[in-house]
PDB file of N, CA and C in Angstrom:
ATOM      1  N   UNK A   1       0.819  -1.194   0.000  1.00  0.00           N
ATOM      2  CA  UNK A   1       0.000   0.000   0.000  1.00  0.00           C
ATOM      3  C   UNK A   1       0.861   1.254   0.000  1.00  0.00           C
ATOM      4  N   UNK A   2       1.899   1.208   0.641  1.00  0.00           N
ATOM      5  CA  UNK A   2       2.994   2.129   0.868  1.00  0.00           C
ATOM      6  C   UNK A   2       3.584   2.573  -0.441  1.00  0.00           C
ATOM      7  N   UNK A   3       4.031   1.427  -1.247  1.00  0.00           N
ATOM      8  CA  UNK A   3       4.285   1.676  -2.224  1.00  0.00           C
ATOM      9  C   UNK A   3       3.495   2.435  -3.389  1.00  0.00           C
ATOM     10  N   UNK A   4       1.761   1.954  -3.605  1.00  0.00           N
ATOM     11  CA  UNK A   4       0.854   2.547  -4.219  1.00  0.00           C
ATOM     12  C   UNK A   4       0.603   4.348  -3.999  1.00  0.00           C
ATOM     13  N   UNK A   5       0.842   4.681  -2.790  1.00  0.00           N
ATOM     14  CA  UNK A   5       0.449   6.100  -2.280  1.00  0.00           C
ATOM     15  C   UNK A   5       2.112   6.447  -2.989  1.00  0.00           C
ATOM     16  N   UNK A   6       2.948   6.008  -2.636  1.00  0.00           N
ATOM     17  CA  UNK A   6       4.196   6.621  -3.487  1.00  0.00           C
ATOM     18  C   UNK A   6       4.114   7.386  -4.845  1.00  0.00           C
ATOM     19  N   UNK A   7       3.638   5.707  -4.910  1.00  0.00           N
ATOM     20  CA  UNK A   7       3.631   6.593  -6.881  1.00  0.00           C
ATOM     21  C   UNK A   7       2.098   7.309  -7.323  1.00  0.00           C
ATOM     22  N   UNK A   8       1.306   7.621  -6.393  1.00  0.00           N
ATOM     23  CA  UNK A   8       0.059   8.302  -6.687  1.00  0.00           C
ATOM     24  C   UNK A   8       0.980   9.875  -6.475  1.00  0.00           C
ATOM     25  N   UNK A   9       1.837  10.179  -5.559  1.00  0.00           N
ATOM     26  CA  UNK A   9       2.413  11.025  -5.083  1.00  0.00           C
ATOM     27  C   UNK A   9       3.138  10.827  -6.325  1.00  0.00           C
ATOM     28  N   UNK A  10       4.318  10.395  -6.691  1.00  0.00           N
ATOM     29  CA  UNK A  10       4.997  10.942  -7.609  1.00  0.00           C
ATOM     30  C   UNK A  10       4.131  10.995  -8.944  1.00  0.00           C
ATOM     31  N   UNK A  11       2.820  10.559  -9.212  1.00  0.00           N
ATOM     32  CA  UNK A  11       2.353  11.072 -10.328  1.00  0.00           C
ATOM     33  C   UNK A  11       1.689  12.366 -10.441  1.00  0.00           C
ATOM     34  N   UNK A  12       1.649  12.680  -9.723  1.00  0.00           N
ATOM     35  CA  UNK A  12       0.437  13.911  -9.232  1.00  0.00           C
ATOM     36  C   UNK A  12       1.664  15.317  -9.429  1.00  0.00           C
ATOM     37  N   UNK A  13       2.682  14.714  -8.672  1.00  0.00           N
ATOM     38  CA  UNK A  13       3.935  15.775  -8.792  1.00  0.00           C
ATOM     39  C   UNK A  13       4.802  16.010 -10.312  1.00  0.00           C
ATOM     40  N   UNK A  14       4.688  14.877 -10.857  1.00  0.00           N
ATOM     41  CA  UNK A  14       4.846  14.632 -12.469  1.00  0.00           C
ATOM     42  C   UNK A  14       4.158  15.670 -12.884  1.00  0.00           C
ATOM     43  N   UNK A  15       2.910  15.017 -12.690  1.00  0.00           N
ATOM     44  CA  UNK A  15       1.873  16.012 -13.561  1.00  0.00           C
ATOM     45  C   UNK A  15       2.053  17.253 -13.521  1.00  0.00           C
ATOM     46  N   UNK A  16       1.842  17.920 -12.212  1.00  0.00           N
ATOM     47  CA  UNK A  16       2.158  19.023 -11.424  1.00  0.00           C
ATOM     48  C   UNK A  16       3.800  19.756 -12.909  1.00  0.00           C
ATOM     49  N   UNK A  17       4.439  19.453 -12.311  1.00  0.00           N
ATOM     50  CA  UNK A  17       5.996  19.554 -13.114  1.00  0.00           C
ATOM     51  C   UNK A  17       6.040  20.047 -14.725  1.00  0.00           C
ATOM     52  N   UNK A  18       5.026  18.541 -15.076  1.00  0.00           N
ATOM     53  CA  UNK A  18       4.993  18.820 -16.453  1.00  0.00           C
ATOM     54  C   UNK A  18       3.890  20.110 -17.055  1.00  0.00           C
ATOM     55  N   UNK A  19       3.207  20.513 -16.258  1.00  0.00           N
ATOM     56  CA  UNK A  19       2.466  21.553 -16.702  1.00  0.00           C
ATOM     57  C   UNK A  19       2.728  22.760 -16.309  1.00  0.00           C
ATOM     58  N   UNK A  20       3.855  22.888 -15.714  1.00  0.00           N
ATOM     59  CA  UNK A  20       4.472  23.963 -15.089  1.00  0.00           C
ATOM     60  C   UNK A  20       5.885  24.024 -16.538  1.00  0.00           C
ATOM     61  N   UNK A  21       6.424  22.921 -17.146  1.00  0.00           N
ATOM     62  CA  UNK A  21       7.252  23.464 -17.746  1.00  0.00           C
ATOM     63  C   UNK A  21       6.292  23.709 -18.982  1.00  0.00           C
ATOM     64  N   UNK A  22       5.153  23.578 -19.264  1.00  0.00           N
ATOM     65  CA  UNK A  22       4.496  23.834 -20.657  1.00  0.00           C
ATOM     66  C   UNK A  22       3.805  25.163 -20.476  1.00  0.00           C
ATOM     67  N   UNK A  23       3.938  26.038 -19.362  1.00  0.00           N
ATOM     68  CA  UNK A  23       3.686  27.154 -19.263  1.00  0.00           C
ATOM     69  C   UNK A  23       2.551  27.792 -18.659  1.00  0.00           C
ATOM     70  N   UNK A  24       2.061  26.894 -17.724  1.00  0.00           N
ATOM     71  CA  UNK A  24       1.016  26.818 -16.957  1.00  0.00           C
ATOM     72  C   UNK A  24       1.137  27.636 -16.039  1.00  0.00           C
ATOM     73  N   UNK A  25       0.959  28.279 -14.902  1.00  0.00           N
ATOM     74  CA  UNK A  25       1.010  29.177 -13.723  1.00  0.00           C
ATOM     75  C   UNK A  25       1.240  28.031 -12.770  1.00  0.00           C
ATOM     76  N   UNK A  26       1.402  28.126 -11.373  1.00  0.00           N
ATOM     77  CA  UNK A  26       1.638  27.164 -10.373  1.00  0.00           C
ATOM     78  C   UNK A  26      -0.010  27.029 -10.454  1.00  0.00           C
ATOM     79  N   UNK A  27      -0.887  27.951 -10.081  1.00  0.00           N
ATOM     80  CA  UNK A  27      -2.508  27.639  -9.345  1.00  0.00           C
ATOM     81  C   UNK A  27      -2.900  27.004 -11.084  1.00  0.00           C
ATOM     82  N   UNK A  28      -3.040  27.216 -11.467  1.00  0.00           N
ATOM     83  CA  UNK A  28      -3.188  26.850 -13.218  1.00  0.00           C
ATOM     84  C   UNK A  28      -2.714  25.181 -12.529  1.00  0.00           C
ATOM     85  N   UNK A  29      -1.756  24.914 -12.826  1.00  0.00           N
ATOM     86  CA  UNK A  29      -0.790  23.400 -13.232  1.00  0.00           C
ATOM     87  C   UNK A  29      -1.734  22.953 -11.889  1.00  0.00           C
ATOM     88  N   UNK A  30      -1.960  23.227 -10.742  1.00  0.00           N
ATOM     89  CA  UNK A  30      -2.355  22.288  -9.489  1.00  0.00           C
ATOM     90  C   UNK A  30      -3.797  22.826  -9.446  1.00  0.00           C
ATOM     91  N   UNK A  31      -4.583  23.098 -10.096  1.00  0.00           N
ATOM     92  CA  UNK A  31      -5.818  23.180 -10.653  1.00  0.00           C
ATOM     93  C   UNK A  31      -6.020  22.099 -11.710  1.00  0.00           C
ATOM     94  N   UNK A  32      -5.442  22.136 -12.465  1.00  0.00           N
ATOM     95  CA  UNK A  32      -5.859  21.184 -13.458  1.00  0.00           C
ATOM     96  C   UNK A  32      -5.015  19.913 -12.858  1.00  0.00           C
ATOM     97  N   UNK A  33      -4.100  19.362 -12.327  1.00  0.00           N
ATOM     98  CA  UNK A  33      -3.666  18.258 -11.766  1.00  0.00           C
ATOM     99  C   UNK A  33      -4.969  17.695 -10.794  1.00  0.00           C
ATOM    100  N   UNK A  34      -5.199  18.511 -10.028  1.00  0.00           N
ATOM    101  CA  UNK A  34      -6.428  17.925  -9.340  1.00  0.00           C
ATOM    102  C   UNK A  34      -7.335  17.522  -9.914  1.00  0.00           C
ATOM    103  N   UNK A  35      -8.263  18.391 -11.155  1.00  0.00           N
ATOM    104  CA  UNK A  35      -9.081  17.888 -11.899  1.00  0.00           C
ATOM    105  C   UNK A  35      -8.700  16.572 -12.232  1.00  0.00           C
ATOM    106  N   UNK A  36      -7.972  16.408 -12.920  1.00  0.00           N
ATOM    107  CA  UNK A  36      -7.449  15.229 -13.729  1.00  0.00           C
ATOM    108  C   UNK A  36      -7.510  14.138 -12.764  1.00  0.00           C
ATOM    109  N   UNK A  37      -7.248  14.026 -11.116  1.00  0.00           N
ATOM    110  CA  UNK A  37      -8.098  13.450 -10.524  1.00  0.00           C
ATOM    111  C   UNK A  37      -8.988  13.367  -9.655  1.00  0.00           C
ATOM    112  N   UNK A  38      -9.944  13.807 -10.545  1.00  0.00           N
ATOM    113  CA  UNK A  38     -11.251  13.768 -10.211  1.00  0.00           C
ATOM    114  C   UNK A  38     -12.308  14.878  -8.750  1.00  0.00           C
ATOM    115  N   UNK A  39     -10.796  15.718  -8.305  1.00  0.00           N
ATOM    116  CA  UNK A  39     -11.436  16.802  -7.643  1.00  0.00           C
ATOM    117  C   UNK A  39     -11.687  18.143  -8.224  1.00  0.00           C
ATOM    118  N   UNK A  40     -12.802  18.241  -7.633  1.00  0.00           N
ATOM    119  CA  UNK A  40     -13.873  19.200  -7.987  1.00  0.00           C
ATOM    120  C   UNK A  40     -12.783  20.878  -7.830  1.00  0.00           C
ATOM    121  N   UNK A  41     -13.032  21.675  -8.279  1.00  0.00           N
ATOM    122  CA  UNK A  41     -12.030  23.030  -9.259  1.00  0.00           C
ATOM    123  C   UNK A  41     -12.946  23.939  -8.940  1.00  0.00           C
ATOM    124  N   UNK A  42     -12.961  25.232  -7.752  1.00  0.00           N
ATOM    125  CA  UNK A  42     -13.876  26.040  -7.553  1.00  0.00           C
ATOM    126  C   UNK A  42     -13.659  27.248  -8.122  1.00  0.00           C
ATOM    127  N   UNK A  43     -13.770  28.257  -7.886  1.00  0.00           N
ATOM    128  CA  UNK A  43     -13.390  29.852  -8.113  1.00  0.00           C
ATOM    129  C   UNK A  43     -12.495  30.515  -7.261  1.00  0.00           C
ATOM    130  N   UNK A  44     -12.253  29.608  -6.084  1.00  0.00           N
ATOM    131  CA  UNK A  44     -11.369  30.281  -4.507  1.00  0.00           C
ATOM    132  C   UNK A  44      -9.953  30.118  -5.002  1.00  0.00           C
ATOM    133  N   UNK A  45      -9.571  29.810  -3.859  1.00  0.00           N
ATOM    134  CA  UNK A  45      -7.601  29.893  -4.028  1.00  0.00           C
ATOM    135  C   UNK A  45      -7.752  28.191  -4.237  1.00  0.00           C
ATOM    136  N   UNK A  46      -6.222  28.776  -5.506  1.00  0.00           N
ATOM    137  CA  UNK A  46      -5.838  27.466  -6.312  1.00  0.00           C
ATOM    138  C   UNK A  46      -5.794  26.064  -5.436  1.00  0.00           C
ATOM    139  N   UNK A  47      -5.670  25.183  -5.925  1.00  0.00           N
ATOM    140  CA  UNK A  47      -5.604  23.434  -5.232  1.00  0.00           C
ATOM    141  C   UNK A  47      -3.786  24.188  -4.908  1.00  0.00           C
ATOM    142  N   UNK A  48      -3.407  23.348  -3.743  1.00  0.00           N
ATOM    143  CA  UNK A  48      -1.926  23.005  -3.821  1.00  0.00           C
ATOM    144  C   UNK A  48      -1.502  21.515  -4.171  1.00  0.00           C
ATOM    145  N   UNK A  49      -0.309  21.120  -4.383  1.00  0.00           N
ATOM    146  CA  UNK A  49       0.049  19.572  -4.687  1.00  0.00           C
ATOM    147  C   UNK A  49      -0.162  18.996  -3.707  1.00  0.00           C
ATOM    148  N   UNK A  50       0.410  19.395  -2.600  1.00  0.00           N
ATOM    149  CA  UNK A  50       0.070  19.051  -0.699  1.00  0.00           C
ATOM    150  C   UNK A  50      -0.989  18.464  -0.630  1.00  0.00           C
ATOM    151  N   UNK A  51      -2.277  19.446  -0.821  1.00  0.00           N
ATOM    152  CA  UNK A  51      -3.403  19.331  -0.568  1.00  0.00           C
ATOM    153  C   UNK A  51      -4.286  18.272  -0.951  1.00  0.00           C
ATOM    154  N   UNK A  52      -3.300  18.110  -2.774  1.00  0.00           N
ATOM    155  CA  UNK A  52      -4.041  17.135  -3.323  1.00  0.00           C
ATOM    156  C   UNK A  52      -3.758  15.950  -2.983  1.00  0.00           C
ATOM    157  N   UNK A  53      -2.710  15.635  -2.365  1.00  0.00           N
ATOM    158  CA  UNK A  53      -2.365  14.336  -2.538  1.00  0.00           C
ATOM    159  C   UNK A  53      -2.803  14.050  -1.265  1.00  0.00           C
ATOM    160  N   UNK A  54      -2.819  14.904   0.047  1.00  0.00           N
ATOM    161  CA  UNK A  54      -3.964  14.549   1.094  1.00  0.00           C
ATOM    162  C   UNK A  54      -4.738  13.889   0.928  1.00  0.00           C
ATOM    163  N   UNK A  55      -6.000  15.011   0.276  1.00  0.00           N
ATOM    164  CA  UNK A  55      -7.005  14.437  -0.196  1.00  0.00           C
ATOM    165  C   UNK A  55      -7.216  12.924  -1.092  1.00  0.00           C
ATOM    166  N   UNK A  56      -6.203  12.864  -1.527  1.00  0.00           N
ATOM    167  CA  UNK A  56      -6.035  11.411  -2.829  1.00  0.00           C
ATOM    168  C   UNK A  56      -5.930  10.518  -1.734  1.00  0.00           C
ATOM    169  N   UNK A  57      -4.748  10.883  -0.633  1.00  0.00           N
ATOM    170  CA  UNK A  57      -4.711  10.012   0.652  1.00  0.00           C
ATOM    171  C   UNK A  57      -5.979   9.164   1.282  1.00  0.00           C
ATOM    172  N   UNK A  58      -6.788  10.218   1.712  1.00  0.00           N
ATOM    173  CA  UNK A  58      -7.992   9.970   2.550  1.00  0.00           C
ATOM    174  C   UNK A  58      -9.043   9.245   1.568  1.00  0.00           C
ATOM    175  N   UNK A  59      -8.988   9.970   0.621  1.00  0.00           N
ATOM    176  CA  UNK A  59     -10.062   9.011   0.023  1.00  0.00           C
ATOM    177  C   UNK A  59      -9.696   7.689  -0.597  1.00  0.00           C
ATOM    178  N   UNK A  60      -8.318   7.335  -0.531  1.00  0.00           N
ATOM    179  CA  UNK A  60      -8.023   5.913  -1.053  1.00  0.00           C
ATOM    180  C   UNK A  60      -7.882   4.865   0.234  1.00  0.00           C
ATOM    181  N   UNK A  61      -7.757   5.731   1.424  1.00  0.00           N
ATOM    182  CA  UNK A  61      -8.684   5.173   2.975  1.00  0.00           C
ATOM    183  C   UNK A  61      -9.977   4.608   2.748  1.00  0.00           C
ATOM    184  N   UNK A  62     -10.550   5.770   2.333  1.00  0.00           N
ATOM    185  CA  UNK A  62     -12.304   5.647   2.550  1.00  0.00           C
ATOM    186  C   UNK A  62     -12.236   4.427   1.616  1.00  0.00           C
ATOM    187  N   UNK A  63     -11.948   4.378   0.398  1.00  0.00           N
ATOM    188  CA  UNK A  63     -12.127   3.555  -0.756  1.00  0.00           C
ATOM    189  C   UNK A  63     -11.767   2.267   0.004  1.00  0.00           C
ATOM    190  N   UNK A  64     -10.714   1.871   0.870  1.00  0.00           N
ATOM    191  CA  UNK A  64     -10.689   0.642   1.164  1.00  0.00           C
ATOM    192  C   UNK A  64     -11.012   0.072   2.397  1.00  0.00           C
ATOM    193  N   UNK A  65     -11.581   0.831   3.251  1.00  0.00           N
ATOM    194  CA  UNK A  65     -12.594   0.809   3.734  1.00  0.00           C
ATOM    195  C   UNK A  65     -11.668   1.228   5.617  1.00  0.00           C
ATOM    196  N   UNK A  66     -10.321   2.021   5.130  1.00  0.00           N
ATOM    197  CA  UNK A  66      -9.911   1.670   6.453  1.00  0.00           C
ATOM    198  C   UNK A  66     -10.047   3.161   7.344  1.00  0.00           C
ATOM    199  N   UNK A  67     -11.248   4.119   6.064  1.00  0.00           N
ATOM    200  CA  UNK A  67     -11.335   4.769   7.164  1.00  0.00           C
ATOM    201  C   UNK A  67     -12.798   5.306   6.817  1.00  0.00           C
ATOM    202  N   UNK A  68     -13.752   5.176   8.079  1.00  0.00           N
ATOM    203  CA  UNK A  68     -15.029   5.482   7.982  1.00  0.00           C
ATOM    204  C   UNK A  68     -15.922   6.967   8.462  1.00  0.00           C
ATOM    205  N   UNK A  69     -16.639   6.860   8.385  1.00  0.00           N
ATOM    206  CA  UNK A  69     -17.553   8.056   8.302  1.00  0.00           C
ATOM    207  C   UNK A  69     -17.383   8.334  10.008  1.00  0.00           C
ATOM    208  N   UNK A  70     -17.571   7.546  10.912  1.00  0.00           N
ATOM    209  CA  UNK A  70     -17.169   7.847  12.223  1.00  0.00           C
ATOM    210  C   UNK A  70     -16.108   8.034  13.095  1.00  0.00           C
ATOM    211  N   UNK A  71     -15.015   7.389  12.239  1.00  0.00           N
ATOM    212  CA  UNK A  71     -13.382   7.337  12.497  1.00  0.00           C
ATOM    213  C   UNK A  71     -13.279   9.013  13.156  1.00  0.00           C
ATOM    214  N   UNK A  72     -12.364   9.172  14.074  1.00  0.00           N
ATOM    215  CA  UNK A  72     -12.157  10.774  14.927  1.00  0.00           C
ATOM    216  C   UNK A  72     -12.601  11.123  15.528  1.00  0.00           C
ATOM    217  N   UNK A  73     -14.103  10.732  15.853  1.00  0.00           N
ATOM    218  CA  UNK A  73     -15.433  11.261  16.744  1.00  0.00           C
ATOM    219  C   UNK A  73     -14.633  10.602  18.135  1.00  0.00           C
ATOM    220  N   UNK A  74     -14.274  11.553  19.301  1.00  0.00           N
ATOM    221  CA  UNK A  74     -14.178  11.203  20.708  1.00  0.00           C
ATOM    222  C   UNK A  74     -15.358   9.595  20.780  1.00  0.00           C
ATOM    223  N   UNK A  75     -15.157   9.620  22.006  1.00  0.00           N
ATOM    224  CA  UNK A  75     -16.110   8.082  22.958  1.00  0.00           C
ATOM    225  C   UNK A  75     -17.406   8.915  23.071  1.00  0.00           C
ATOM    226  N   UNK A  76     -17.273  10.214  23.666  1.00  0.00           N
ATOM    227  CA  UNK A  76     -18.933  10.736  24.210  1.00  0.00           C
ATOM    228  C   UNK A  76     -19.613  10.186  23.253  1.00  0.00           C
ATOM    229  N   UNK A  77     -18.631  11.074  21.852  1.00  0.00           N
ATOM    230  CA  UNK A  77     -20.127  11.555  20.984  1.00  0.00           C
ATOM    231  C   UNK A  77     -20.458   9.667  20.107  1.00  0.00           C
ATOM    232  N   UNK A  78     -19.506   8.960  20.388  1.00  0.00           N
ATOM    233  CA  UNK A  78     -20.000   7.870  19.517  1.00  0.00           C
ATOM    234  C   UNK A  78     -21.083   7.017  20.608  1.00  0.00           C
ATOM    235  N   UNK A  79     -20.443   7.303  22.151  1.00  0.00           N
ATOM    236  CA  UNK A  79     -21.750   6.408  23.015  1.00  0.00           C
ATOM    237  C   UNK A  79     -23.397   6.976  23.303  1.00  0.00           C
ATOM    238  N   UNK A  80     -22.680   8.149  22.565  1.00  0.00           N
ATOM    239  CA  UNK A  80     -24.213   8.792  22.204  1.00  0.00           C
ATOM    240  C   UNK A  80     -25.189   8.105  21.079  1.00  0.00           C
ATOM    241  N   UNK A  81     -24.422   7.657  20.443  1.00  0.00           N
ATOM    242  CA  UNK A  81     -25.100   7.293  19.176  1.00  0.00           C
ATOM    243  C   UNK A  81     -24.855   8.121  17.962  1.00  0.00           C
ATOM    244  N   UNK A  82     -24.138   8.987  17.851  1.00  0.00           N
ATOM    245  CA  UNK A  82     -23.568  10.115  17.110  1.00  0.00           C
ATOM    246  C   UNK A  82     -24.555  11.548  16.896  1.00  0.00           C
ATOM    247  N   UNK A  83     -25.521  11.211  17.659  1.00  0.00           N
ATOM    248  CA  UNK A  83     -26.430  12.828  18.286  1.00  0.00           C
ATOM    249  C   UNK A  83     -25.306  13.761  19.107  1.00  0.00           C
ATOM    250  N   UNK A  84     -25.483  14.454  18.380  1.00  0.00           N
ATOM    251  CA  UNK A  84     -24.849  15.843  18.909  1.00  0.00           C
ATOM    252  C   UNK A  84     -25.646  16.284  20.366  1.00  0.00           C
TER     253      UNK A  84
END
């Protein structure tokens, strides 16, 4: 798995790289790197590479199931039943 997040990371930074030497802006090149996978591109401040590959992180968690919708919640709020 270690290995897989590697090279999601070095592709993302590839990408990143290569659209920076074709004349892209930094927010430009890590705007469209993100698109390309599959995160959503607003009007606010640009994606960073950081950010993206976070995000690529967590959701290739969620995807395998090792991290869930309740994962982080303290003891209270889960022996609550997750009522606030």
């Amino acid at each position: 798995m270690a290995t897989q997040d590697r090279d999601r990371t070095t592709t993302t930074r590839a990408t990143y790289r290569s659209l920076l030497v074709r004349g892209f802006t930094p927010g430009e090149a890590a705007n469209l790197t993100a698109y390309m996978n599959g995160i959503e591109v607003g009007q606010g401040q640009p994606w960073r590479v950081a950010d993206i590959d976070r995000l690529l992180f967590l959701r290739e968690l969620c995807r395998t199931g090792r991290l869930g919708a309740d994962d982080g919640l303290g003891t209270k709020y889960a022996a609550m039943g997750g009522a606030a």
